[in-house]
Protein backbone atom coordinates (compact mmCIF):
# COMPACT_ATOMS: atom_id res chain seq x y z
CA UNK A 1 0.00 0.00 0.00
CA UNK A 2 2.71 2.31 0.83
CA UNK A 3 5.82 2.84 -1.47
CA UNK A 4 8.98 3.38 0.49
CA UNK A 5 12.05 5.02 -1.40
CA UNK A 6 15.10 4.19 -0.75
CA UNK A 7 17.97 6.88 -0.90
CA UNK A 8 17.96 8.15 -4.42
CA UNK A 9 17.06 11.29 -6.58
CA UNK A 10 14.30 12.89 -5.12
CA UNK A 11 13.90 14.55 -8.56
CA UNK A 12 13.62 11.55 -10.69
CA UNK A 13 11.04 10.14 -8.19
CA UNK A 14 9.04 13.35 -8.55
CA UNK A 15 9.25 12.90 -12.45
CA UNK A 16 8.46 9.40 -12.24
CA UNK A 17 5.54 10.15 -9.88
CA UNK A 18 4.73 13.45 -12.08
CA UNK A 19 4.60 11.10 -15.40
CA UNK A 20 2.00 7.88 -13.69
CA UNK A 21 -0.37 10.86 -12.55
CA UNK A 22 -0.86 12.65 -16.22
CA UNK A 23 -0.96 9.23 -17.86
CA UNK A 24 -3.86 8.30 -15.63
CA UNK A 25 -5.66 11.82 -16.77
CA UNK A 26 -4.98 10.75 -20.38
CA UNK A 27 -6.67 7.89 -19.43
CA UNK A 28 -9.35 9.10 -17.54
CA UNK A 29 -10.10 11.88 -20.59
CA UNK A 30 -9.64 8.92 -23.39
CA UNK A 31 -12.44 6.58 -21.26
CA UNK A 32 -14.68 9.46 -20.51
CA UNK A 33 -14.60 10.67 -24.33
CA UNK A 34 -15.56 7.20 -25.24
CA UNK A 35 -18.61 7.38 -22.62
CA UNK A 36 -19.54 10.29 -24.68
CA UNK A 37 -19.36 8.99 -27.83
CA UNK A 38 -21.52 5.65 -27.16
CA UNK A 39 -24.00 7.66 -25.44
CA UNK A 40 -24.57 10.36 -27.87
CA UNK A 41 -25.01 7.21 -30.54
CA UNK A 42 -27.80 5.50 -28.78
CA UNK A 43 -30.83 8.36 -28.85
CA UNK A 44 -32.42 6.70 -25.76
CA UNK A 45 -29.12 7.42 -23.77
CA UNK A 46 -28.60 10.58 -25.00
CA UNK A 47 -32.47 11.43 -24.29
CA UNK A 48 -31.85 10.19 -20.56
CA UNK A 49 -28.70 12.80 -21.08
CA UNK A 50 -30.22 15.68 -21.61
CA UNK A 51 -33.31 15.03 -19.60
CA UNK A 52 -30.44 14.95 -16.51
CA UNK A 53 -29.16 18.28 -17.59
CA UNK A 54 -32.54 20.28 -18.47
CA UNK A 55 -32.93 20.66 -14.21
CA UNK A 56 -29.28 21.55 -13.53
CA UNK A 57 -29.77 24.30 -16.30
CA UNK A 58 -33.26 25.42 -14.94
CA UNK A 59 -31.53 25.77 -11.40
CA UNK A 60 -28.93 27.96 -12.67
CA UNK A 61 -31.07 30.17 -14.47
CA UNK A 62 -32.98 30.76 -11.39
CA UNK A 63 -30.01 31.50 -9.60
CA UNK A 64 -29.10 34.01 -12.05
CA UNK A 65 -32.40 35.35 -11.98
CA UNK A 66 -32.37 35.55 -8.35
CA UNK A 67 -29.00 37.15 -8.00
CA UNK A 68 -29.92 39.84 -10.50
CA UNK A 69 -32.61 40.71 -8.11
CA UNK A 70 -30.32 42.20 -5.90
């Protein structure tokens, strides 16, 4: 669970450590592009999509509405 580092480069353990972590974002950003993708081909997903987003939009319209109220 926990990686223990023997005496070394501290610098080439931060670059090490610095090049795992953006590979896992390209990762994460490659998967969730292909969640995308497959969802916005089946019209039943991507109906269940937007019918998701249509209250978070409503909400912040109201909160805009609201805050230019005073």
């Amino acid at each position: 669970m926990y990686t223990m580092f023997a005496a070394g480069d501290g610098a080439e353990v931060a670059k090490s450590a610095m090049e795992t972590v953006i590979a896992a974002m390209t990762d994460v950003f490659t998967l969730s592009g292909t969640v995308v993708t497959e969802i916005t081909k089946q019209p039943i997903l991507l109906f269940c999509l937007a019918a998701g987003l249509v209250p978070v939009g409503i909400g912040i319209f109201a909160r805009l509405k609201n805050a230019a109220r005073g």
